[in-house]
N, C-alpha and C. Protein backbone atom coordinates (compact mmCIF):
# COMPACT_ATOMS: atom_id res chain seq x y z
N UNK A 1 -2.74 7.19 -37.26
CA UNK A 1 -3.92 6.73 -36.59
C UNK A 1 -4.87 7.88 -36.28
N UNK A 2 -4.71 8.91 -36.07
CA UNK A 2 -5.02 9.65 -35.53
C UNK A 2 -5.37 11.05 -36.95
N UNK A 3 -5.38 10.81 -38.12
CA UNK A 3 -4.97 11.76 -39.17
C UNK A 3 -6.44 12.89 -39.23
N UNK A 4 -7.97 11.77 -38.77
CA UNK A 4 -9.16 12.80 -38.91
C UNK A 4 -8.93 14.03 -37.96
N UNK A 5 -8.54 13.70 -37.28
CA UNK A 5 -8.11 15.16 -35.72
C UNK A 5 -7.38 16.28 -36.52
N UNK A 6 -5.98 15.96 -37.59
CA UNK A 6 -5.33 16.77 -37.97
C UNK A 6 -6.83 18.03 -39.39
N UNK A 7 -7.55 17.30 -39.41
CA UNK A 7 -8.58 17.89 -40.13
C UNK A 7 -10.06 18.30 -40.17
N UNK A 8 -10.11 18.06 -38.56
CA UNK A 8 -11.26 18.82 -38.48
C UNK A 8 -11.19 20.68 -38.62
N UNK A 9 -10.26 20.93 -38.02
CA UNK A 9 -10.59 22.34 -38.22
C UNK A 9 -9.55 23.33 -39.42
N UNK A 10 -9.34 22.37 -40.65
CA UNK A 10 -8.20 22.27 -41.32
C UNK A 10 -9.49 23.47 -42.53
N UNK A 11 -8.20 24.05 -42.78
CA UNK A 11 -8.97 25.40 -43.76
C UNK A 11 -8.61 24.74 -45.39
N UNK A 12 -10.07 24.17 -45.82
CA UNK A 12 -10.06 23.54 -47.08
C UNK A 12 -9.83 24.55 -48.23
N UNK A 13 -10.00 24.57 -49.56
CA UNK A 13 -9.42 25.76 -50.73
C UNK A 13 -11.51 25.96 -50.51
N UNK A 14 -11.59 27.36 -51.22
CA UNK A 14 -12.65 27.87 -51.37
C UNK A 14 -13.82 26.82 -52.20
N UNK A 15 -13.30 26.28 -52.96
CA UNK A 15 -14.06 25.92 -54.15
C UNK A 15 -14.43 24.01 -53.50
N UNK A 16 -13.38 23.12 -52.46
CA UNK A 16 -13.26 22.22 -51.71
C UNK A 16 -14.75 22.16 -50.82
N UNK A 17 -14.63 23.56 -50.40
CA UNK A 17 -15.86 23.42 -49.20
C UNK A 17 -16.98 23.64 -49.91
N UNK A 18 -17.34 24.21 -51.11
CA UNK A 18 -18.59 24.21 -51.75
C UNK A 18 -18.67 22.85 -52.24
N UNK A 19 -17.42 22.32 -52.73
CA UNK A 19 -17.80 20.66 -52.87
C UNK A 19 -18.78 20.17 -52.33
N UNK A 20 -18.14 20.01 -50.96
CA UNK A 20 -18.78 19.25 -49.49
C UNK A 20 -20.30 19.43 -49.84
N UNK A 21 -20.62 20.69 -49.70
CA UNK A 21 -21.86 21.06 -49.51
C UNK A 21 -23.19 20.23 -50.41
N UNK A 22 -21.93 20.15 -51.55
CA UNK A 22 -23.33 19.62 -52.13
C UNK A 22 -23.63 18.14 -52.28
N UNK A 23 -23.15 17.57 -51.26
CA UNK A 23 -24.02 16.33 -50.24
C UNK A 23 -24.36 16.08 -49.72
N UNK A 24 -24.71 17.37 -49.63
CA UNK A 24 -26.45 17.52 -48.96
C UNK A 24 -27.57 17.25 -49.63
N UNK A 25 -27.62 17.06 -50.60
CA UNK A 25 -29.02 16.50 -51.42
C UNK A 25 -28.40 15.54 -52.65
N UNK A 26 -29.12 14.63 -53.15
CA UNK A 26 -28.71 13.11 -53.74
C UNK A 26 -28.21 13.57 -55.33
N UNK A 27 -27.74 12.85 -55.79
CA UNK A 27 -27.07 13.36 -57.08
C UNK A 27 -28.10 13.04 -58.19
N UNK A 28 -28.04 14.35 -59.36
CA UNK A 28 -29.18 13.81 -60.12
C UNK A 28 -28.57 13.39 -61.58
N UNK A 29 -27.65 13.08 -61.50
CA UNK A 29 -26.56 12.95 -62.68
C UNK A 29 -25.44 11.54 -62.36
N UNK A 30 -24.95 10.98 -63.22
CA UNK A 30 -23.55 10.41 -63.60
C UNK A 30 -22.87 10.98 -64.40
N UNK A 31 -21.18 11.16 -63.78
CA UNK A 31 -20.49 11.83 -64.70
C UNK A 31 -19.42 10.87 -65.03
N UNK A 32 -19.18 10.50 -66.46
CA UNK A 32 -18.21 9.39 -66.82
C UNK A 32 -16.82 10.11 -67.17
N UNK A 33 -16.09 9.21 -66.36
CA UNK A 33 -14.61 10.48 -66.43
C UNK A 33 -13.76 9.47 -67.08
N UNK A 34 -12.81 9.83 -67.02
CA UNK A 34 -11.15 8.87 -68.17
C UNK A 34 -9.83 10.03 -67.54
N UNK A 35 -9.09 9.65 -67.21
CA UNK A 35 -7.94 10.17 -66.81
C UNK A 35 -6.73 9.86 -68.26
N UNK A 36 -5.95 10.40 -68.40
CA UNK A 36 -4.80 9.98 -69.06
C UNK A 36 -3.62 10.37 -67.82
N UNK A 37 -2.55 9.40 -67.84
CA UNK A 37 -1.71 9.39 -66.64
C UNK A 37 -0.43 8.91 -67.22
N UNK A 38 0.71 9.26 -66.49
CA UNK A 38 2.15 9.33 -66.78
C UNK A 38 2.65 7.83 -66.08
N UNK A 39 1.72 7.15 -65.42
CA UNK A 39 1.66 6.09 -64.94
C UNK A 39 1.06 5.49 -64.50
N UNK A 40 1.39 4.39 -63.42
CA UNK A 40 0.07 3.98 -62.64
C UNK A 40 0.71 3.71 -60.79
N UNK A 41 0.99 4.83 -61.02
CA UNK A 41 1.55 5.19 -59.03
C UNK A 41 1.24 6.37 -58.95
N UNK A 42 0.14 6.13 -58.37
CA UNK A 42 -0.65 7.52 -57.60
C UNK A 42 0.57 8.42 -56.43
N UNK A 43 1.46 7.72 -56.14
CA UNK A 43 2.19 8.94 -55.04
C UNK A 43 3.61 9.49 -55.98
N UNK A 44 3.76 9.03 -57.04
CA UNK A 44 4.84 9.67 -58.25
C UNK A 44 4.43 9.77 -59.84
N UNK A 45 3.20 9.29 -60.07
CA UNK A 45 2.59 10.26 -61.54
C UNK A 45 1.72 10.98 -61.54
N UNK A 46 1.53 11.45 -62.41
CA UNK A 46 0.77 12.76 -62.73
C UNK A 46 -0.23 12.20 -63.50
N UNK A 47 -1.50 13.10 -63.44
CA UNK A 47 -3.09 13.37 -64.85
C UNK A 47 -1.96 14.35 -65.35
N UNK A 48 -2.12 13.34 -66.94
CA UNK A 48 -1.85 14.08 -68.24
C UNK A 48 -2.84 15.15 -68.51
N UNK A 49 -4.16 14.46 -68.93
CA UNK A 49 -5.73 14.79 -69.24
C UNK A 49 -6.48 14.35 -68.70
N UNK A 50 -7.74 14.86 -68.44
CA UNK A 50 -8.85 14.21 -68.18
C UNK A 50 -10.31 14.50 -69.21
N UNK A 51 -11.00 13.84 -69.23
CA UNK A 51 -12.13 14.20 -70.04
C UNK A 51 -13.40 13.35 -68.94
N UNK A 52 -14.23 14.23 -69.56
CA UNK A 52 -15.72 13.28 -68.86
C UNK A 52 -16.97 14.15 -69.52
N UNK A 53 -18.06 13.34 -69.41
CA UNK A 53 -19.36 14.06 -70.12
C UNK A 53 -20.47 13.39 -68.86
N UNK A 54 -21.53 14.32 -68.84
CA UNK A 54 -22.62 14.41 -67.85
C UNK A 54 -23.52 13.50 -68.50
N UNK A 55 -23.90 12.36 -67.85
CA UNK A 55 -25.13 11.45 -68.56
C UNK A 55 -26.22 11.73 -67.42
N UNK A 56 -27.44 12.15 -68.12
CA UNK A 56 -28.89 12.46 -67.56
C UNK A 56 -30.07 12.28 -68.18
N UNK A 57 -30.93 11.52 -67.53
CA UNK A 57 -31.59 10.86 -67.71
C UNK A 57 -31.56 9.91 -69.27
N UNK A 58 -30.54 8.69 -69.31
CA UNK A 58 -30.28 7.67 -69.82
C UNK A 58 -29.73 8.14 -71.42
N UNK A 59 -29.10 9.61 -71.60
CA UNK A 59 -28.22 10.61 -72.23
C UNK A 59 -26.83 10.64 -72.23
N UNK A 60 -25.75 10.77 -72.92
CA UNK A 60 -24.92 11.91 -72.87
C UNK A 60 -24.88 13.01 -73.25
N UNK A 61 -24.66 13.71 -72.49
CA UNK A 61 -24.99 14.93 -72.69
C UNK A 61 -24.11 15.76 -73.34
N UNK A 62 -23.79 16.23 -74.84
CA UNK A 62 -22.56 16.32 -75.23
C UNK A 62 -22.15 17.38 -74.72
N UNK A 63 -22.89 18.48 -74.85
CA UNK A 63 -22.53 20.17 -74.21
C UNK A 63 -22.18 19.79 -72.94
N UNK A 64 -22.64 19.26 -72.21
CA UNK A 64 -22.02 19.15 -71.05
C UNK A 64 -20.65 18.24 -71.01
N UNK A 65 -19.95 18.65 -71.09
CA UNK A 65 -18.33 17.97 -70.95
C UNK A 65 -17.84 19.15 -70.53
N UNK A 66 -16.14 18.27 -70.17
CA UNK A 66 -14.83 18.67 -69.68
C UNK A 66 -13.74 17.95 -70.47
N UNK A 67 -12.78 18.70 -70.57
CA UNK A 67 -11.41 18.22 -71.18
C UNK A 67 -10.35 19.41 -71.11
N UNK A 68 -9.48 18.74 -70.75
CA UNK A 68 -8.36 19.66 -70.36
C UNK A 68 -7.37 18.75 -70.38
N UNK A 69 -5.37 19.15 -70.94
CA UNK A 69 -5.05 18.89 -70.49
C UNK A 69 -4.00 19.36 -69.35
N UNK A 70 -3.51 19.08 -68.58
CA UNK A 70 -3.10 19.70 -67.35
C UNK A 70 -1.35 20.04 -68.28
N UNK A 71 -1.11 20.96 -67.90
CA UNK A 71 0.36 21.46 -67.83
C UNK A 71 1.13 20.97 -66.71
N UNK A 72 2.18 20.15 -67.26
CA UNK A 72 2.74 19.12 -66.07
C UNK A 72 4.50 19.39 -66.35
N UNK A 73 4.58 20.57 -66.69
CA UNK A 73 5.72 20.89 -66.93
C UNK A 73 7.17 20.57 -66.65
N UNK A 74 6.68 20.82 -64.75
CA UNK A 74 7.53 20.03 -63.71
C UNK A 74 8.36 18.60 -64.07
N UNK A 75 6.91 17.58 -63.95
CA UNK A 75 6.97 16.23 -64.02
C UNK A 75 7.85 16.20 -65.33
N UNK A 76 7.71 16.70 -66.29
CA UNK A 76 7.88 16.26 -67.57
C UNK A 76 9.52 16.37 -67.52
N UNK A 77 10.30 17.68 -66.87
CA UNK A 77 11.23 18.32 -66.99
C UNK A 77 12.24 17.37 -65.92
N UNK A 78 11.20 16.92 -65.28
CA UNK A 78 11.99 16.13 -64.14
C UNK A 78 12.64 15.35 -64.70
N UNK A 79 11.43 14.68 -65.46
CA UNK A 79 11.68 12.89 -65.97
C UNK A 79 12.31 12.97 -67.02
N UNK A 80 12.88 14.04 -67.60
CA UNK A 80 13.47 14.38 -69.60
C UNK A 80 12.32 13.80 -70.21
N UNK A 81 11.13 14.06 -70.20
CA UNK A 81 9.92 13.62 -71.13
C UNK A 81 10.10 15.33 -71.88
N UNK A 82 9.19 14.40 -72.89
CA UNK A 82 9.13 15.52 -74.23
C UNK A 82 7.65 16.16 -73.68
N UNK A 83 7.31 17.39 -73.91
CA UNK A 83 6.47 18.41 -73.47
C UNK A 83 5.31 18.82 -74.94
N UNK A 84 5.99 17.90 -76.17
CA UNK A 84 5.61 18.00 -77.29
C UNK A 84 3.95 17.89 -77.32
N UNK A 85 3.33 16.92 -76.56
CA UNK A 85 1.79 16.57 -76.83
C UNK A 85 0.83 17.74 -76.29
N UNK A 86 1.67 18.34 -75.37
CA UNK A 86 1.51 19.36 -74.77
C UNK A 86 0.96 20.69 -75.67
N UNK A 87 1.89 20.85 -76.46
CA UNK A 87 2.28 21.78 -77.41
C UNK A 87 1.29 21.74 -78.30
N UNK A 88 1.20 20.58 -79.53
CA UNK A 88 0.18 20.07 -80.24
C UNK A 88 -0.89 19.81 -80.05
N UNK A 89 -1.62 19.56 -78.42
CA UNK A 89 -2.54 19.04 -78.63
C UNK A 89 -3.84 21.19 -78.68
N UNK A 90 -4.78 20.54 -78.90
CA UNK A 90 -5.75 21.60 -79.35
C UNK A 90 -6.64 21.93 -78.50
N UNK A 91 -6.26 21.06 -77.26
CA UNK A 91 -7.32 20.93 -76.51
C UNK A 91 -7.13 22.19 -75.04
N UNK A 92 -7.88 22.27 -74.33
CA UNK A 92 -7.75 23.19 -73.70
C UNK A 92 -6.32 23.42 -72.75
N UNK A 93 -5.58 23.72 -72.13
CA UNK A 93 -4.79 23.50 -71.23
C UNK A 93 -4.81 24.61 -70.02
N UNK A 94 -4.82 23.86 -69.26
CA UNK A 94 -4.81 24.13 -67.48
C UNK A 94 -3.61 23.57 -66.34
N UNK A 95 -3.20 24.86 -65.72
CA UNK A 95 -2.16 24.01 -64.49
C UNK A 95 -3.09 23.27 -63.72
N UNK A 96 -2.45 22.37 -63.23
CA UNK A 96 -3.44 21.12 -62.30
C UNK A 96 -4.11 21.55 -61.70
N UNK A 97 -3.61 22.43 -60.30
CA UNK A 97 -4.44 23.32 -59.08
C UNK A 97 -6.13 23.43 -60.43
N UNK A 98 -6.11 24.73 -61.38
CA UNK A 98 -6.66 25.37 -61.92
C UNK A 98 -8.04 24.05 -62.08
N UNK A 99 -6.74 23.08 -63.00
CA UNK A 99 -7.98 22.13 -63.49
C UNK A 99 -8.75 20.99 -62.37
N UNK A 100 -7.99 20.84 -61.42
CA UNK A 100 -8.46 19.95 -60.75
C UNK A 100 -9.84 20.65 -60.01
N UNK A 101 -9.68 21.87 -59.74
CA UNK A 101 -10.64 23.03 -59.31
C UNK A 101 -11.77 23.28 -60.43
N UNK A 102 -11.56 22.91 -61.48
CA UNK A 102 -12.86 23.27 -62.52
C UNK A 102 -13.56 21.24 -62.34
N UNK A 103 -12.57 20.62 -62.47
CA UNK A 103 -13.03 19.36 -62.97
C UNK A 103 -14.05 19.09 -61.16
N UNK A 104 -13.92 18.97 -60.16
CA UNK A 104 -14.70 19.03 -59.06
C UNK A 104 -15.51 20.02 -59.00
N UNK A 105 -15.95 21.14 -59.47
CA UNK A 105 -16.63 22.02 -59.34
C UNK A 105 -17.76 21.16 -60.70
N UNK A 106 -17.33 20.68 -61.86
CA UNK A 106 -18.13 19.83 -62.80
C UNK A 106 -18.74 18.63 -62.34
N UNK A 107 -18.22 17.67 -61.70
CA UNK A 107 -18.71 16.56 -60.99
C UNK A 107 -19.58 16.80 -59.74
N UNK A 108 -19.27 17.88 -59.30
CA UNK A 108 -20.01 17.87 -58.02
C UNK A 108 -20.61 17.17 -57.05
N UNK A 109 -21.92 16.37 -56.90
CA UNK A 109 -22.39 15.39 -55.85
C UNK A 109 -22.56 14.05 -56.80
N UNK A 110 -22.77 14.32 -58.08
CA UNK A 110 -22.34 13.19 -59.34
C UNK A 110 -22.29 11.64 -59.09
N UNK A 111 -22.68 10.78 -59.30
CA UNK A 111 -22.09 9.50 -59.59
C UNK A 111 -20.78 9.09 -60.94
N UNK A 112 -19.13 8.85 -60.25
CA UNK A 112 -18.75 8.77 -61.19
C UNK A 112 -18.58 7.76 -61.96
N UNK A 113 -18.87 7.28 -63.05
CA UNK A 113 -18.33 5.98 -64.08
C UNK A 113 -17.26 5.91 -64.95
N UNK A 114 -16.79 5.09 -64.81
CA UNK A 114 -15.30 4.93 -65.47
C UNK A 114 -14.65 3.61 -65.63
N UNK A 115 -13.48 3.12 -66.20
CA UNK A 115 -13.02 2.10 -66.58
C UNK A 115 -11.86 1.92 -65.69
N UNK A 116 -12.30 1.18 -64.60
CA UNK A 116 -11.26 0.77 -63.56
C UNK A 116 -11.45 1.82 -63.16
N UNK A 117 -12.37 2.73 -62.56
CA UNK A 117 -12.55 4.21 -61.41
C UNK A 117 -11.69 4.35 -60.59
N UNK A 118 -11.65 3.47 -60.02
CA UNK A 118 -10.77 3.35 -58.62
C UNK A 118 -9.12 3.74 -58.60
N UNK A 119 -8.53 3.53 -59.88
CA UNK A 119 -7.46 3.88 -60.32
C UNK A 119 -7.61 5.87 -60.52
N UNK A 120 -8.69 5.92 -61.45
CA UNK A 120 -9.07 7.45 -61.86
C UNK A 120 -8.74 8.16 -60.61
N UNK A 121 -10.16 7.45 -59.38
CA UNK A 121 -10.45 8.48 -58.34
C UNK A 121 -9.03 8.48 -57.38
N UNK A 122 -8.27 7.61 -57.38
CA UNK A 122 -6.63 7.32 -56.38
C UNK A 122 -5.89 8.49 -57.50
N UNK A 123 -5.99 8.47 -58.36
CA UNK A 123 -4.97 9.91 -59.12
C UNK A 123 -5.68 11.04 -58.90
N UNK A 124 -6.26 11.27 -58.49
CA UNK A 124 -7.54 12.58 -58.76
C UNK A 124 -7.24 13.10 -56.68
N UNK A 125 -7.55 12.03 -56.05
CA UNK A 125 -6.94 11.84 -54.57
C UNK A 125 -5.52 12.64 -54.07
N UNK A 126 -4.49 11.90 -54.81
CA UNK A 126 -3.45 12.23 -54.99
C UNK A 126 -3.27 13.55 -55.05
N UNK A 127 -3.74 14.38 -56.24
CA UNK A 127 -3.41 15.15 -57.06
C UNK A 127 -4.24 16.19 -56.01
N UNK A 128 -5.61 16.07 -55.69
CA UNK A 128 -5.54 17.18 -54.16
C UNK A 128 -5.52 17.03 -53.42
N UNK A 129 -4.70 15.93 -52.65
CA UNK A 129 -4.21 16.17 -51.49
C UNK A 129 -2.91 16.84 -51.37
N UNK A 130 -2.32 17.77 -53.16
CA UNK A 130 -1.18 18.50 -52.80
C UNK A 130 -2.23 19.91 -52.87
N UNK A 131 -2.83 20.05 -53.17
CA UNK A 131 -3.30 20.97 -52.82
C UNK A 131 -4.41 21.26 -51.37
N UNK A 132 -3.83 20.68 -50.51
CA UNK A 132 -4.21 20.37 -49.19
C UNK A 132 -5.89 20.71 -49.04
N UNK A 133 -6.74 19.37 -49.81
CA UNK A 133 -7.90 19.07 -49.68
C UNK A 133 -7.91 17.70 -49.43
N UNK A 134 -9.40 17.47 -49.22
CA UNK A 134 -9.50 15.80 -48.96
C UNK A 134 -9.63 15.16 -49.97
N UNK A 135 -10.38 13.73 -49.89
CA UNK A 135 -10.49 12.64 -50.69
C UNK A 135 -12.12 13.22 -51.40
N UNK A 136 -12.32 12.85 -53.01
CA UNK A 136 -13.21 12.61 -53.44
C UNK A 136 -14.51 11.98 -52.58
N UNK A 137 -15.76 12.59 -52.31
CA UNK A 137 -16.66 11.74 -51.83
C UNK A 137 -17.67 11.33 -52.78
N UNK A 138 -18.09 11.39 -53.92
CA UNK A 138 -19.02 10.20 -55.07
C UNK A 138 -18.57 9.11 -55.00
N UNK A 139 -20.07 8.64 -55.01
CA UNK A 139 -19.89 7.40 -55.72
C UNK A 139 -19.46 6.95 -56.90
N UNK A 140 -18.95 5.76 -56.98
CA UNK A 140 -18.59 5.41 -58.26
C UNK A 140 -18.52 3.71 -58.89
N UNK A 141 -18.95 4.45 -60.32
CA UNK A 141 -19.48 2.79 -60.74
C UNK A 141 -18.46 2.46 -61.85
N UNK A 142 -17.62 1.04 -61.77
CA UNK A 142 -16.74 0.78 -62.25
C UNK A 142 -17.91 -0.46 -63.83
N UNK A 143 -17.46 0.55 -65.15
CA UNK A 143 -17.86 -0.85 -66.57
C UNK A 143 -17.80 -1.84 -66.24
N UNK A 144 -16.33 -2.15 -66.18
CA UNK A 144 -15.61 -3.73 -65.61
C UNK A 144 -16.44 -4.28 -65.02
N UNK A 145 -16.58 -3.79 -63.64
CA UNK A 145 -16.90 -4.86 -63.29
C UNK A 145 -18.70 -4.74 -62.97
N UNK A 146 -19.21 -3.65 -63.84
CA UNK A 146 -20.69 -4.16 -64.12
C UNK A 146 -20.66 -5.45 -65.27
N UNK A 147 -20.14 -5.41 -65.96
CA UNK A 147 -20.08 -6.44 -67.24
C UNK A 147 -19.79 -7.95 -66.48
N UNK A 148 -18.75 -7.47 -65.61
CA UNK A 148 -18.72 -9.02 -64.62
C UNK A 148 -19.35 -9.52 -63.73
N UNK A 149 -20.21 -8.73 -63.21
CA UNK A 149 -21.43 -9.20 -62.46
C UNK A 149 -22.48 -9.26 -63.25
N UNK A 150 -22.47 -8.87 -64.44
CA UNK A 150 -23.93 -9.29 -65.64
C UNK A 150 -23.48 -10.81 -66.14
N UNK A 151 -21.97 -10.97 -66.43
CA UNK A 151 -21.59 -11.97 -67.01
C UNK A 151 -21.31 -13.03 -66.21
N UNK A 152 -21.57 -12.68 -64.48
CA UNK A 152 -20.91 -13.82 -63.23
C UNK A 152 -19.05 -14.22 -63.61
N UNK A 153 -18.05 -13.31 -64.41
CA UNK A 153 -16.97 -13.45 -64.47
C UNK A 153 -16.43 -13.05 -63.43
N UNK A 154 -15.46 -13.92 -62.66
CA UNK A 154 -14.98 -13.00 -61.65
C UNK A 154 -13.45 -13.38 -61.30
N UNK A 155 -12.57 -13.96 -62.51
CA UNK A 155 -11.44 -14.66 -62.45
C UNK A 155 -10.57 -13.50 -63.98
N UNK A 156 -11.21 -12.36 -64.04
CA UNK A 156 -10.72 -11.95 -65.37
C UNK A 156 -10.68 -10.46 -65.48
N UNK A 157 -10.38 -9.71 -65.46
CA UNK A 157 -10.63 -8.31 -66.10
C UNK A 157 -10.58 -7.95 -67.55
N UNK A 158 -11.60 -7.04 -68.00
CA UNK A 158 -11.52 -6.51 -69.50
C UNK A 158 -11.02 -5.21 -69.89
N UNK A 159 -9.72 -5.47 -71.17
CA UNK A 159 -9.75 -3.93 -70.92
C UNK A 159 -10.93 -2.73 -72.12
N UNK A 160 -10.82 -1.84 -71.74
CA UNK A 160 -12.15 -1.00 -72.24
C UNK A 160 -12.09 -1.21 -73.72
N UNK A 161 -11.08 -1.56 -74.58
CA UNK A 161 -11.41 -2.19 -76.46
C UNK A 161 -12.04 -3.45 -75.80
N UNK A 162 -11.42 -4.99 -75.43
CA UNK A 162 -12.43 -5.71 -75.49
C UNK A 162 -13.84 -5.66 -74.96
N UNK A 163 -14.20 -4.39 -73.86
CA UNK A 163 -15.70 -4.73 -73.92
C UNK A 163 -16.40 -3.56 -74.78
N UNK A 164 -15.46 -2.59 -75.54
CA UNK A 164 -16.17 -2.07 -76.36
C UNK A 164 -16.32 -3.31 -77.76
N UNK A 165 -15.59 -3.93 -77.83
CA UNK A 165 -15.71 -5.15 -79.11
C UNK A 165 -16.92 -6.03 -78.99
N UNK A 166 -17.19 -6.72 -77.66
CA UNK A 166 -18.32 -7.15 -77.08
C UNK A 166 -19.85 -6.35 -77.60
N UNK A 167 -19.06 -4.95 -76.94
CA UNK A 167 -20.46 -4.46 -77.32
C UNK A 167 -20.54 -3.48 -78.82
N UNK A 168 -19.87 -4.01 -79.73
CA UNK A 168 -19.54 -3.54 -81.04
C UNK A 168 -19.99 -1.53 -80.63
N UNK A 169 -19.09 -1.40 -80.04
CA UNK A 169 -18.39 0.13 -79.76
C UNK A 169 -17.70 0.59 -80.69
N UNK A 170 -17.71 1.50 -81.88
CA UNK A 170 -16.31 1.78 -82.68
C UNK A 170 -15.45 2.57 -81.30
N UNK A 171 -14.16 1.76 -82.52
CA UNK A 171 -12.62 2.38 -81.62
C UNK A 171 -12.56 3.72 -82.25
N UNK A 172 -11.99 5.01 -82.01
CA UNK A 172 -11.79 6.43 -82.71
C UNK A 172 -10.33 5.76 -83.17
N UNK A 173 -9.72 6.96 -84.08
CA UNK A 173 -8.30 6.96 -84.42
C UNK A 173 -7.80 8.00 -83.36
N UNK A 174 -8.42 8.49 -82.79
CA UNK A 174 -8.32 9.78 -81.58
C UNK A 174 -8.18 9.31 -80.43
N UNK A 175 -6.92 9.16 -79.62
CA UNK A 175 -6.62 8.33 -78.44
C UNK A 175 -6.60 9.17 -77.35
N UNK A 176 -7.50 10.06 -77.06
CA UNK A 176 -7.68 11.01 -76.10
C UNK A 176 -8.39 10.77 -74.26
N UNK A 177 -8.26 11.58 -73.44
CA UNK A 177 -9.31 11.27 -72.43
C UNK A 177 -10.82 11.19 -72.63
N UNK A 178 -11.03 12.38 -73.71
CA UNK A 178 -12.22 12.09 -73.78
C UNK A 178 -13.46 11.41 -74.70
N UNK A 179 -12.24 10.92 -75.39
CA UNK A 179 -12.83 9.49 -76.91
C UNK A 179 -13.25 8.45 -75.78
N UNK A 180 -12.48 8.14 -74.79
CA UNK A 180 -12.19 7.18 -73.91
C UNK A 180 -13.29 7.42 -72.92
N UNK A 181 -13.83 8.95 -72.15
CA UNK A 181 -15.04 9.03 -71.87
C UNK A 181 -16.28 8.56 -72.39
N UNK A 182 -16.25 8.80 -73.67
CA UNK A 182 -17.27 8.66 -74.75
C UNK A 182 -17.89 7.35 -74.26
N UNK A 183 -16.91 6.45 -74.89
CA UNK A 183 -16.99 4.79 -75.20
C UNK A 183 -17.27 4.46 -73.38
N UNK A 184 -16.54 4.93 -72.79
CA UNK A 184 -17.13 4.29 -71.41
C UNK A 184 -18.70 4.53 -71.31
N UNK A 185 -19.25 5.99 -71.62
CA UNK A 185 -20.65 6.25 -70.93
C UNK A 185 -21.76 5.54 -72.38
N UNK A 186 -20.95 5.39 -73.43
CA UNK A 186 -22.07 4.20 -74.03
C UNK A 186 -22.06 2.83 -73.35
N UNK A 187 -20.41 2.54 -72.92
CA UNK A 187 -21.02 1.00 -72.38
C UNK A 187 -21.41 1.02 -71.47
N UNK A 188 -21.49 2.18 -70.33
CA UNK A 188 -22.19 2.17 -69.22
C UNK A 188 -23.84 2.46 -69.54
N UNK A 189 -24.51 2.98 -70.99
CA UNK A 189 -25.97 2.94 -70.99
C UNK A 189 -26.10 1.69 -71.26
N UNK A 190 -25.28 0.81 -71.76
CA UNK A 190 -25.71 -0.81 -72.38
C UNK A 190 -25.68 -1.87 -70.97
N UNK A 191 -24.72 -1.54 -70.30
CA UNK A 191 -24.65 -2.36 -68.65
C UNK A 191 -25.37 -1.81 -68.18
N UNK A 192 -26.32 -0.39 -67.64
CA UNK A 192 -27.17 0.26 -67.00
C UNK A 192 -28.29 -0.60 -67.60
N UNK A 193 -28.46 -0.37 -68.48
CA UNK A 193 -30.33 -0.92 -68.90
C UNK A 193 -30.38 -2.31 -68.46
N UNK A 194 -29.40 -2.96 -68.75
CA UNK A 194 -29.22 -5.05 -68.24
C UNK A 194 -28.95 -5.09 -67.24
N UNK A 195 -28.72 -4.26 -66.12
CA UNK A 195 -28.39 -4.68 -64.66
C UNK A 195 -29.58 -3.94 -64.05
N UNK A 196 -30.30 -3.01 -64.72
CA UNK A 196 -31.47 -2.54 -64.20
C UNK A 196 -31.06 -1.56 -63.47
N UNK A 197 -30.37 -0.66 -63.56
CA UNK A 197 -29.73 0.80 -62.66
C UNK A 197 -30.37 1.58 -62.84
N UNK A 198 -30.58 2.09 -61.58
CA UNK A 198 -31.77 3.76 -62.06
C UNK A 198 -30.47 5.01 -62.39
């Protein structure tokens, strides 16, 4: 009941408190993120990967991205998972602390978009509150359920192939975080322009 008291005068990581700061003035960006995850229980799995790209002014912005995947060594060793994708993949790799510290320092005061967000931002939550920071403060705009308030569906969820099929999205053969960024921040310019979003 009482947990804001334990954190007012609580010494955040260096890079945490420059967060903060910059909500102080309004965000001039959306950043569309995609998690890859070892599950879907925020207080016992882990971000595999994450990817996301900066959309500005009604853009993606390709130079502007992130992708990493996190070295989860631990988890993996815990669970007898194979460490193999790890190994193979080409893509950048970062211990969590490291990446979770670059990927918030990228988003910054941001609006985030994503496919089912709320899942993203509860792993992302998770993941620094072991590194004794707070909760994510962006906003965030979930595809889903822009498509369901364009479409008045509200008895159904889609997952991100059927409303990329809807909106004839190609699928990649590349099943990554950030193929999966991609396709979100096109269907988020196609739901942005029809719901009228600045």
């Amino acid at each position: 009941m009482l947990d804001w008291l334990k954190n007012i005068n609580k010494d955040y990581p260096e890079f945490w408190k420059d967060y903060l700061t910059k909500f102080e003035t309004k965000p001039n960006k959306f950043v569309v993120l995609s998690t890859e995850t070892s599950g879907l229980n925020p207080d016992k799995d882990v971000i595999l990967s994450l990817g996301a790209f900066s959309i500005i002014d009604d853009s993606i912005v390709i130079k502007e991205n992130f992708e990493t995947v996190l070295l989860q060594y631990k988890y993996l060793q815990d669970n007898g998972l194979s460490n193999e994708f790890i190994i193979e993949s080409k893509m950048m790799k970062m211990p969590e602390p490291d990446a979770l510290e670059a990927l918030v320092n990228f988003i910054g005061n941001s609006i985030l978009v994503g496919h089912h967000i709320n899942f993203d931002v509860e792993m992302l939550n998770a993941a620094l509150e072991r590194l004794d920071c707070g909760r994510l403060k962006n906003e965030a705009l979930d595809v889903d359920m822009m498509y369901r308030k364009l479409t008045d569906i509200n008895d159904k969820q889609f997952s991100l192939d059927d409303l990329c099929e809807i909106y004839k999205i190609p699928k990649s053969d590349r099943n990554s975080s950030s193929e999966d960024a991609y396709r979100i921040g096109l269907l988020f310019l196609k739901l942005k322009s029809r719901l009228g979003i600045k």
